[in-house]
N, C-alpha and C. Protein backbone atom coordinates (compact mmCIF):
# COMPACT_ATOMS: atom_id res chain seq x y z
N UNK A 1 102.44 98.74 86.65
CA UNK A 1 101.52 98.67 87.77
C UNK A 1 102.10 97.72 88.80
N UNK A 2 102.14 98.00 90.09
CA UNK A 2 102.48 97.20 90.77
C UNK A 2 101.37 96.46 92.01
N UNK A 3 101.39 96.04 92.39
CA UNK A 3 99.92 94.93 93.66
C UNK A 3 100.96 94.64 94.90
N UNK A 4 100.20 94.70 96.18
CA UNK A 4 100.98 94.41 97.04
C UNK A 4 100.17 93.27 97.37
N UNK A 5 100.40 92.45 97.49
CA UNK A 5 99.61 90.35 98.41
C UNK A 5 100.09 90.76 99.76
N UNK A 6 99.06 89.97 101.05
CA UNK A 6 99.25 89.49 102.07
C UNK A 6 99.22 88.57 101.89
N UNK A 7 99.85 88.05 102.07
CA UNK A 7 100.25 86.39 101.97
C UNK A 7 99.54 85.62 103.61
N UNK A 8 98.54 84.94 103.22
CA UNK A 8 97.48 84.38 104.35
C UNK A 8 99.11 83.79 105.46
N UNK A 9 99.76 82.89 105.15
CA UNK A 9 100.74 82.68 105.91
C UNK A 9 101.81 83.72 107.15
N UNK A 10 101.68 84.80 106.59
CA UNK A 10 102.73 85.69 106.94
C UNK A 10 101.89 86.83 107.62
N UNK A 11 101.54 86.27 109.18
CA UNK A 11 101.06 87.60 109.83
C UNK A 11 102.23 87.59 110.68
N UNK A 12 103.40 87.67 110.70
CA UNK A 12 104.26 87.65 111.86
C UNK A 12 104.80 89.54 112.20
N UNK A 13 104.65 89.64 113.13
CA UNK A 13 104.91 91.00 113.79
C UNK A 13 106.49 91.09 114.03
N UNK A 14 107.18 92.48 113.30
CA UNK A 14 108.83 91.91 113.03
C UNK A 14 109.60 93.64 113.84
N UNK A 15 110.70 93.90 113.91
CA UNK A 15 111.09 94.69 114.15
C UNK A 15 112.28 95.39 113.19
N UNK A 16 112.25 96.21 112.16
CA UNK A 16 113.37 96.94 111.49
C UNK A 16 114.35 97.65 112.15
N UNK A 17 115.70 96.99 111.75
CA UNK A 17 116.57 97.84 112.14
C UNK A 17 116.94 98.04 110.78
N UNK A 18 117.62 99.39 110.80
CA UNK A 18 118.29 100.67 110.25
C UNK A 18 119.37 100.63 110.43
N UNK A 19 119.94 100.00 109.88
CA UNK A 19 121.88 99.91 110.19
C UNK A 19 122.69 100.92 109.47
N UNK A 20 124.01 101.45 110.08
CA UNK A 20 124.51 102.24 109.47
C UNK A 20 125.57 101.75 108.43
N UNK A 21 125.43 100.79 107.60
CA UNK A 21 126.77 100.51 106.71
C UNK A 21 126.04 99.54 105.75
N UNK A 22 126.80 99.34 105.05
CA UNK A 22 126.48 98.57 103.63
C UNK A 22 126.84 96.59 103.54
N UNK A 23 125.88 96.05 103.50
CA UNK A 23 126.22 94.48 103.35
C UNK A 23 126.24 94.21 102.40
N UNK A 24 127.08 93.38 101.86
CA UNK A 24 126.93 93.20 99.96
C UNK A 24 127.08 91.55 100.67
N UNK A 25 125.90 91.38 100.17
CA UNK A 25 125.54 89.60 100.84
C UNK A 25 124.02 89.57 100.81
N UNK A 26 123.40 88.59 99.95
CA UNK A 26 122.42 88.90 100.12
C UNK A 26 121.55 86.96 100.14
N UNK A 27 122.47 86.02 100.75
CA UNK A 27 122.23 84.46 101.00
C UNK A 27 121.78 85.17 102.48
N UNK A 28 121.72 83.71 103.02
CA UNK A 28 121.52 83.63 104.10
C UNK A 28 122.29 83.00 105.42
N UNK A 29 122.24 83.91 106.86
CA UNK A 29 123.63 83.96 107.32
C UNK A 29 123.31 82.86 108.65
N UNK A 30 122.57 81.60 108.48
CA UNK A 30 122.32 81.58 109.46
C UNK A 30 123.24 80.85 110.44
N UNK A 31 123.27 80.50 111.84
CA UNK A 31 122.82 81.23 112.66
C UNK A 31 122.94 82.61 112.85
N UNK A 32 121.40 83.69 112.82
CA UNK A 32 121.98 84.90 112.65
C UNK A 32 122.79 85.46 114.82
N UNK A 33 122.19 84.54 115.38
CA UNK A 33 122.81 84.96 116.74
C UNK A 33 124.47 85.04 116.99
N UNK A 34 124.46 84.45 116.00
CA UNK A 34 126.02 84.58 115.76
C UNK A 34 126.68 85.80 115.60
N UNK A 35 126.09 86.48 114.53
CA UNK A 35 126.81 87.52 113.88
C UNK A 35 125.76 89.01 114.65
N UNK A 36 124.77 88.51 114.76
CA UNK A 36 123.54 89.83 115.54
C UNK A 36 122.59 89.64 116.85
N UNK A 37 123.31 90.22 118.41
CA UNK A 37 122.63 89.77 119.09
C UNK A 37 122.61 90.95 120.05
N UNK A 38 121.69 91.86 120.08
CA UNK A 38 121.31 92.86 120.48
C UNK A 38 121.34 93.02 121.61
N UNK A 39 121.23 94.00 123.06
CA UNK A 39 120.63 94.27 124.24
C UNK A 39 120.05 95.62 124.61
N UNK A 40 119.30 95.17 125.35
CA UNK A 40 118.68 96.51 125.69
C UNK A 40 118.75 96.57 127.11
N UNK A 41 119.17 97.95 127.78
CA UNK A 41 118.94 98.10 128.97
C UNK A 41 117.59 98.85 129.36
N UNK A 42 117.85 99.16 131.09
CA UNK A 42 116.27 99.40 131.47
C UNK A 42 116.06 101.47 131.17
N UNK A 43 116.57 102.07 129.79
CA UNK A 43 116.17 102.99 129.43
C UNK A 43 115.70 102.42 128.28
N UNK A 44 115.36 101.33 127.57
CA UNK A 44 115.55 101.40 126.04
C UNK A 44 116.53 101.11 125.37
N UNK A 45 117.55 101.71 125.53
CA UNK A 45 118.83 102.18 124.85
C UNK A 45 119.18 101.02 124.27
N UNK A 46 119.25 100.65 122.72
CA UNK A 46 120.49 98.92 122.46
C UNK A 46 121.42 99.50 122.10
N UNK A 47 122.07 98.32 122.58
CA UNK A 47 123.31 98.15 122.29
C UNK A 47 123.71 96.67 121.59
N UNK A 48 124.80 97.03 120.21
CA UNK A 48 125.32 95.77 119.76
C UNK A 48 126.61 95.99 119.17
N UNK A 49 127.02 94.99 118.62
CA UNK A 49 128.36 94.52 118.29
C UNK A 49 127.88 94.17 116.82
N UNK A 50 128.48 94.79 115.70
CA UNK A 50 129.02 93.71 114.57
C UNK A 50 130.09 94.59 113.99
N UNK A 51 131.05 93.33 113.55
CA UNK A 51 131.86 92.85 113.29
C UNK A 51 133.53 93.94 114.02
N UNK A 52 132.83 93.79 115.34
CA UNK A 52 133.88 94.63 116.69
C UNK A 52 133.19 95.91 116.28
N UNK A 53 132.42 96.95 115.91
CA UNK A 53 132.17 98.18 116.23
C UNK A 53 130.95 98.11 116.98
N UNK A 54 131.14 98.97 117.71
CA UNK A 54 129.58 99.29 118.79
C UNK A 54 128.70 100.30 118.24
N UNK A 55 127.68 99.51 118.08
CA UNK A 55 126.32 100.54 117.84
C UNK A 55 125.77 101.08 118.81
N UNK A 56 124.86 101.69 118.88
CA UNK A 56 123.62 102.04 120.06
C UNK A 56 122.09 102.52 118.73
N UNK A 57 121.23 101.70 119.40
CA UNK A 57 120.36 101.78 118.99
C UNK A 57 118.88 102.55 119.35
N UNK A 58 118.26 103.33 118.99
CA UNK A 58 117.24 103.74 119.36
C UNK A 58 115.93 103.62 119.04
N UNK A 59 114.79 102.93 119.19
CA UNK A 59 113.80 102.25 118.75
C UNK A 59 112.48 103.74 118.70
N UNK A 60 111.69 103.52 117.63
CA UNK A 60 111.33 105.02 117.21
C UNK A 60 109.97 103.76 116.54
N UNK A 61 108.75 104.25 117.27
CA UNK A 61 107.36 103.83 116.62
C UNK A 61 106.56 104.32 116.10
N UNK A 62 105.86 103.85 115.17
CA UNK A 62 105.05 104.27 113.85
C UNK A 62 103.68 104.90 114.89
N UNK A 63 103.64 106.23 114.77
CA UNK A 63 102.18 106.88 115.22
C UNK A 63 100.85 105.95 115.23
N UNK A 64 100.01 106.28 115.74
CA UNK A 64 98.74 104.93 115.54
C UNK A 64 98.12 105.38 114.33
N UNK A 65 97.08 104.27 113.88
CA UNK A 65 96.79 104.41 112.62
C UNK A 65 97.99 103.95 111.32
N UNK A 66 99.11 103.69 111.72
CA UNK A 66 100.17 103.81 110.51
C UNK A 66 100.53 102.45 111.23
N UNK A 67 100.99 101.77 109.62
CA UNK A 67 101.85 99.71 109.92
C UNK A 67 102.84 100.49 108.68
N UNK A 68 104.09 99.64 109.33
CA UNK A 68 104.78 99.44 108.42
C UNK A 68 104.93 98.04 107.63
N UNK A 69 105.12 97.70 106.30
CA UNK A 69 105.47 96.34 106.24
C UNK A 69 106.84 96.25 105.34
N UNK A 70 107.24 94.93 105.51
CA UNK A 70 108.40 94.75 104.63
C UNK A 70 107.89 93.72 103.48
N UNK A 71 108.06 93.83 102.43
CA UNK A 71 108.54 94.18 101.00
C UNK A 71 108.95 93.01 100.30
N UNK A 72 108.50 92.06 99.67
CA UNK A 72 109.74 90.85 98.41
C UNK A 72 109.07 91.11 97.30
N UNK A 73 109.35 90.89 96.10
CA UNK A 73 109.13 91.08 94.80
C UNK A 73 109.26 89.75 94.38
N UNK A 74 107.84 89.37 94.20
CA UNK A 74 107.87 88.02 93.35
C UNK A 74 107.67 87.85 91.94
N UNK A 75 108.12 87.29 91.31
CA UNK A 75 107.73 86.89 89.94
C UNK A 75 106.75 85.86 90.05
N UNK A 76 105.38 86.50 89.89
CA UNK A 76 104.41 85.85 89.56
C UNK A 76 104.26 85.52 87.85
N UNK A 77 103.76 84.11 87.61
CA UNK A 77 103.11 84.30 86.33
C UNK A 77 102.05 84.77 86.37
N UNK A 78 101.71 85.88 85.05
CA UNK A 78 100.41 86.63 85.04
C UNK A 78 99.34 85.96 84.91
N UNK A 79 98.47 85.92 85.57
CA UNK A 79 97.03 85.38 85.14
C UNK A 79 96.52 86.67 84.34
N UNK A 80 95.84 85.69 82.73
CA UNK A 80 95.12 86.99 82.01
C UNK A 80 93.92 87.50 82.56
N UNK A 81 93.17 86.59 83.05
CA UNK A 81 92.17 88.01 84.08
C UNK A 81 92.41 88.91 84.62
N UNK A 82 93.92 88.78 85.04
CA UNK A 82 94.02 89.92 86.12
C UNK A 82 94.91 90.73 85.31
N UNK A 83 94.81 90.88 83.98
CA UNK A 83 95.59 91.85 83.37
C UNK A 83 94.55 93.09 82.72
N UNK A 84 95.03 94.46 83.45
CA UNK A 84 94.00 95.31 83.17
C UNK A 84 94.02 95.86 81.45
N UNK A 85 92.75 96.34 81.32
CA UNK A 85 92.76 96.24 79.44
C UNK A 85 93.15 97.57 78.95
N UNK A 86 95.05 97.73 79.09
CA UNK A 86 95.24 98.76 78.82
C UNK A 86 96.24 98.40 77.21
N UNK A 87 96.40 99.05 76.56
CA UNK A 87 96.90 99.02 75.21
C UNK A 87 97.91 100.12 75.40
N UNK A 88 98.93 100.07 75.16
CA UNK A 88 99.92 100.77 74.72
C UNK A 88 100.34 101.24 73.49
N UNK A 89 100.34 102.45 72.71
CA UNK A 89 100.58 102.52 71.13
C UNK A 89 101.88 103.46 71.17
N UNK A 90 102.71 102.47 71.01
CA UNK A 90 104.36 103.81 70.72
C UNK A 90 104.20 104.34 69.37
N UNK A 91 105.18 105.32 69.33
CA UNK A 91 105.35 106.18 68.87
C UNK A 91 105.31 106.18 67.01
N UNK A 92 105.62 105.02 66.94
CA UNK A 92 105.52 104.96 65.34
C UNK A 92 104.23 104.19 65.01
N UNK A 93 103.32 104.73 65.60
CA UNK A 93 101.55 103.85 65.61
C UNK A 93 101.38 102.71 65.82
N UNK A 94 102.63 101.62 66.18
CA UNK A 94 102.03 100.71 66.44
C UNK A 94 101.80 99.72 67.60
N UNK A 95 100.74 98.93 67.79
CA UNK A 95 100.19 98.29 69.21
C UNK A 95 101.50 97.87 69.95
N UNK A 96 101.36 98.20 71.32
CA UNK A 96 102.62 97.40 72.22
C UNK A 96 101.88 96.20 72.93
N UNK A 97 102.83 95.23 73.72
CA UNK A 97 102.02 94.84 74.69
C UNK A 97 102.20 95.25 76.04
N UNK A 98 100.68 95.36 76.30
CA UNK A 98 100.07 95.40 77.73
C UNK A 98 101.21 95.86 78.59
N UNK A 99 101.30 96.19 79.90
CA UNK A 99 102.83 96.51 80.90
C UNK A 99 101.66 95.11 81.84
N UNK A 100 103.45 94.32 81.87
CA UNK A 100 103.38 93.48 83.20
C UNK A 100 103.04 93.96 84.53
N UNK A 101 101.82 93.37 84.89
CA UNK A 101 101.30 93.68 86.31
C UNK A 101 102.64 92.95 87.59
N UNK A 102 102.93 93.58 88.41
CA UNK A 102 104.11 93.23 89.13
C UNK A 102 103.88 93.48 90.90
N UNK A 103 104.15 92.29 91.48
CA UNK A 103 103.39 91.57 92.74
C UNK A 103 104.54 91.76 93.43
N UNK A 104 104.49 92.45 94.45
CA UNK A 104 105.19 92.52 96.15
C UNK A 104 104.33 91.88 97.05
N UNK A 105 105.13 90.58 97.93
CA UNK A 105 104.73 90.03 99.23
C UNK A 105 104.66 90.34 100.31
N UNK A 106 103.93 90.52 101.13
CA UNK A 106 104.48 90.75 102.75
C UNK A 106 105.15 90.06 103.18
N UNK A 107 106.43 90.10 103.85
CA UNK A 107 107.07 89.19 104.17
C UNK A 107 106.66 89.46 105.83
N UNK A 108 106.68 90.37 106.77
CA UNK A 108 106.48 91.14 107.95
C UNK A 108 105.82 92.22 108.17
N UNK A 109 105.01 92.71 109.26
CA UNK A 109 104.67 93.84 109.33
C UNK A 109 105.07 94.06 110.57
N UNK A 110 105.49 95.35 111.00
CA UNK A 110 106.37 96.05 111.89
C UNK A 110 105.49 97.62 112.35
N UNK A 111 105.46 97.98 113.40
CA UNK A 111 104.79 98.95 113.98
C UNK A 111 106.54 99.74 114.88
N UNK A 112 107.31 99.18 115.17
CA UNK A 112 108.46 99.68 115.42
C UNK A 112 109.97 99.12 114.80
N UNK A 113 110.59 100.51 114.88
CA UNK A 113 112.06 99.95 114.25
C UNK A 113 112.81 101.10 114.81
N UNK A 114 114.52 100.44 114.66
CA UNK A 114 115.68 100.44 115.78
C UNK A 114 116.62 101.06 114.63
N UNK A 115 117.13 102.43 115.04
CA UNK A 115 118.22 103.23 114.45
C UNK A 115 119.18 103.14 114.66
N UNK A 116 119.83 102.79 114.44
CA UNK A 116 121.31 102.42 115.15
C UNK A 116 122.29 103.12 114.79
N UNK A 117 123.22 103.53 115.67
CA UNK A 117 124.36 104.70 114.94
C UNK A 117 125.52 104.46 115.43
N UNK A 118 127.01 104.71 115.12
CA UNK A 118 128.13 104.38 115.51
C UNK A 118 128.57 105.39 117.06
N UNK A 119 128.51 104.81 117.80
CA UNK A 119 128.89 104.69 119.53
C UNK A 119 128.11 106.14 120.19
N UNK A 120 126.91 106.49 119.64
CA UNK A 120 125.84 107.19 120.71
C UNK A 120 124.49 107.20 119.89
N UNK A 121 123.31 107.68 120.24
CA UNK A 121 122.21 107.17 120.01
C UNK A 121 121.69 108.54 119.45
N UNK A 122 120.83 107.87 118.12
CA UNK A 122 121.27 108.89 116.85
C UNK A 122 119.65 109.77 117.07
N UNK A 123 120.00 111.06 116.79
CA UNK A 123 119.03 111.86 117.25
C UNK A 123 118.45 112.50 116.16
N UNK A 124 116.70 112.76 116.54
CA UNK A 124 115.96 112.66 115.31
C UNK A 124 116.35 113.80 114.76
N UNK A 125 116.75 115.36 114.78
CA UNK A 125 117.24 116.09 114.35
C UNK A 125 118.22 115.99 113.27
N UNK A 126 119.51 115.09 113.65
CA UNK A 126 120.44 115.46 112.51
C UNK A 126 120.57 113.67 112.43
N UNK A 127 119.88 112.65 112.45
CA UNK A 127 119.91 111.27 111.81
C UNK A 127 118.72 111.17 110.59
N UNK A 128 119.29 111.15 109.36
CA UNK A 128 118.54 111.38 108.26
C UNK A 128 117.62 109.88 108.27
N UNK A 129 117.38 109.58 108.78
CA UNK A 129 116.31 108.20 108.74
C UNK A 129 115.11 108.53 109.53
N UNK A 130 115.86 108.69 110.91
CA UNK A 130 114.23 109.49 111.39
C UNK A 130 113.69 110.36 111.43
N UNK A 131 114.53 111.83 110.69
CA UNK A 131 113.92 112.94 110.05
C UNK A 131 113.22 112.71 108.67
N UNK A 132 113.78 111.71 108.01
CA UNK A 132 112.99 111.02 107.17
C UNK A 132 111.73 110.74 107.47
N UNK A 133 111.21 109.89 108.60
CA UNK A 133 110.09 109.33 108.67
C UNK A 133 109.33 110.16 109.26
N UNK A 134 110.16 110.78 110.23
CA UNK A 134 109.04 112.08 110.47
C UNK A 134 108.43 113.03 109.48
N UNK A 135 109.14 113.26 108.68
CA UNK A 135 108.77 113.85 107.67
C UNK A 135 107.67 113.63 106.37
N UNK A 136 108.41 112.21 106.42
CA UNK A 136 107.12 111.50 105.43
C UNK A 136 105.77 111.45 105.94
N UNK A 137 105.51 111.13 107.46
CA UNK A 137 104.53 111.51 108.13
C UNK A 137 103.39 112.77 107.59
N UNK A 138 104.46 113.68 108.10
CA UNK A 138 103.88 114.80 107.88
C UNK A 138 103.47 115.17 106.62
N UNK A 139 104.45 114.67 105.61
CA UNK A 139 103.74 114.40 104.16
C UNK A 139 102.47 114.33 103.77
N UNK A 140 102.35 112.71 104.52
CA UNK A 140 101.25 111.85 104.22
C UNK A 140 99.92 112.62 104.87
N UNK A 141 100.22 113.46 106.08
CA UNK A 141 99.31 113.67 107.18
C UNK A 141 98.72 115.10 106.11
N UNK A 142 99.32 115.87 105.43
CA UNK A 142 99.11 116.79 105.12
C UNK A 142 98.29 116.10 103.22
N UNK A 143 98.46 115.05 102.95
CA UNK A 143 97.89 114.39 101.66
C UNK A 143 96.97 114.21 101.62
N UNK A 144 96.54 113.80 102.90
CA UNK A 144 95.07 112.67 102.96
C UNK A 144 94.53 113.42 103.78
N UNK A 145 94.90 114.87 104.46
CA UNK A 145 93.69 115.44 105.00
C UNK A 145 93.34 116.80 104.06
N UNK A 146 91.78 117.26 104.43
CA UNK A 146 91.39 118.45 103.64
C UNK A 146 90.50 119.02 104.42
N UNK A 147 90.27 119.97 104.26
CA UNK A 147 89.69 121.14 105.19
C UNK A 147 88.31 121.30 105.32
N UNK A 148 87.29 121.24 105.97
CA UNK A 148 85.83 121.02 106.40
C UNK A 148 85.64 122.86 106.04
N UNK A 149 84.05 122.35 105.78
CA UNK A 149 83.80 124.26 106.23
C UNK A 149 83.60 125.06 107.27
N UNK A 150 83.95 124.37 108.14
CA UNK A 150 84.08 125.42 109.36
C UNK A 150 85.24 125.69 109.48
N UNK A 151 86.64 124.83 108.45
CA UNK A 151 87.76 125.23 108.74
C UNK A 151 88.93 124.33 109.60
N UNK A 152 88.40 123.29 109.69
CA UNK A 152 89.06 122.01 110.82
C UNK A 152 89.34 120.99 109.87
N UNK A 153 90.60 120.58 109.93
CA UNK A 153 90.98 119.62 109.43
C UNK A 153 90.60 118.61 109.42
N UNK A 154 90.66 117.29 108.54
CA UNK A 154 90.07 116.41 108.91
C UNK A 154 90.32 115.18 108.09
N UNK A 155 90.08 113.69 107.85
CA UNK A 155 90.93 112.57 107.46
C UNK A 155 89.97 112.27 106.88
């Protein structure tokens, strides 16, 4: 089972970027202006630099009604109240214990985020991230609605 916390501290409003390559680093780089310092001109359009290749970025927002947030996995110690009273019995009859209840933080919540693609600006058609999210959309949009009797959709 997993729980997601808002953490009373952490209402900060953040922006995801979507980078195209792999960091195997996972300390902390700071100053990050150093290594990541974005621009945008007066279409939108970013543009950045790391490590000498040029990106271009395209910023793509979450429909209304929809937040995105970002994600940490804490190791909480369990409090036994909050452990639901489920019993597990494997296979050779005998009692297991309980499954660890397991806590994700908000670290940010984000209503927009920035695609970035190697030297032109990646288009929702054939960039698998925002055909992704469009898609999941439509997922979700088609999950949580069901059909009235007159026939109209509805949430």
């Amino acid at each position: 089972m997993l729980e997601i916390r808002k953490d009373e501290a952490t209402t900060s409003q953040g922006i995801v970027n979507v980078l195209p390559c792999r960091v195997h680093h996972t300390g902390s780089i700071e100053p990050s202006s150093a290594y990541w310092n974005p621009t945008a001109d007066e279409n939108e359009t970013r543009t950045a630099y790391l490590r000498g290749r040029k990106l271009q970025g395209k910023t793509a927002s979450l429909p209304a009604n929809y937040r995105g947030v970002v994600l940490q996995r804490k190791d909480d110690e369990p409090n036994p109240a909050e452990q639901p009273d489920v019993m597990i019995v494997g296979e050779d009859g005998e009692d297991e214990s309980s499954p660890r209840i397991g806590t994700m933080h908000t670290v940010t919540e984000f209503d927009k985020m920035v695609v970035w693609s190697h030297d032109a600006l990646a288009d929702a058609s054939s960039d698998p991230y925002l055909r992704g999210v469009e898609e999941w959309l439509q997922v979700a949009n088609s999950i949580h609605s069901y059909s009235t009797e007159d026939g109209d959709k509805a949430k």
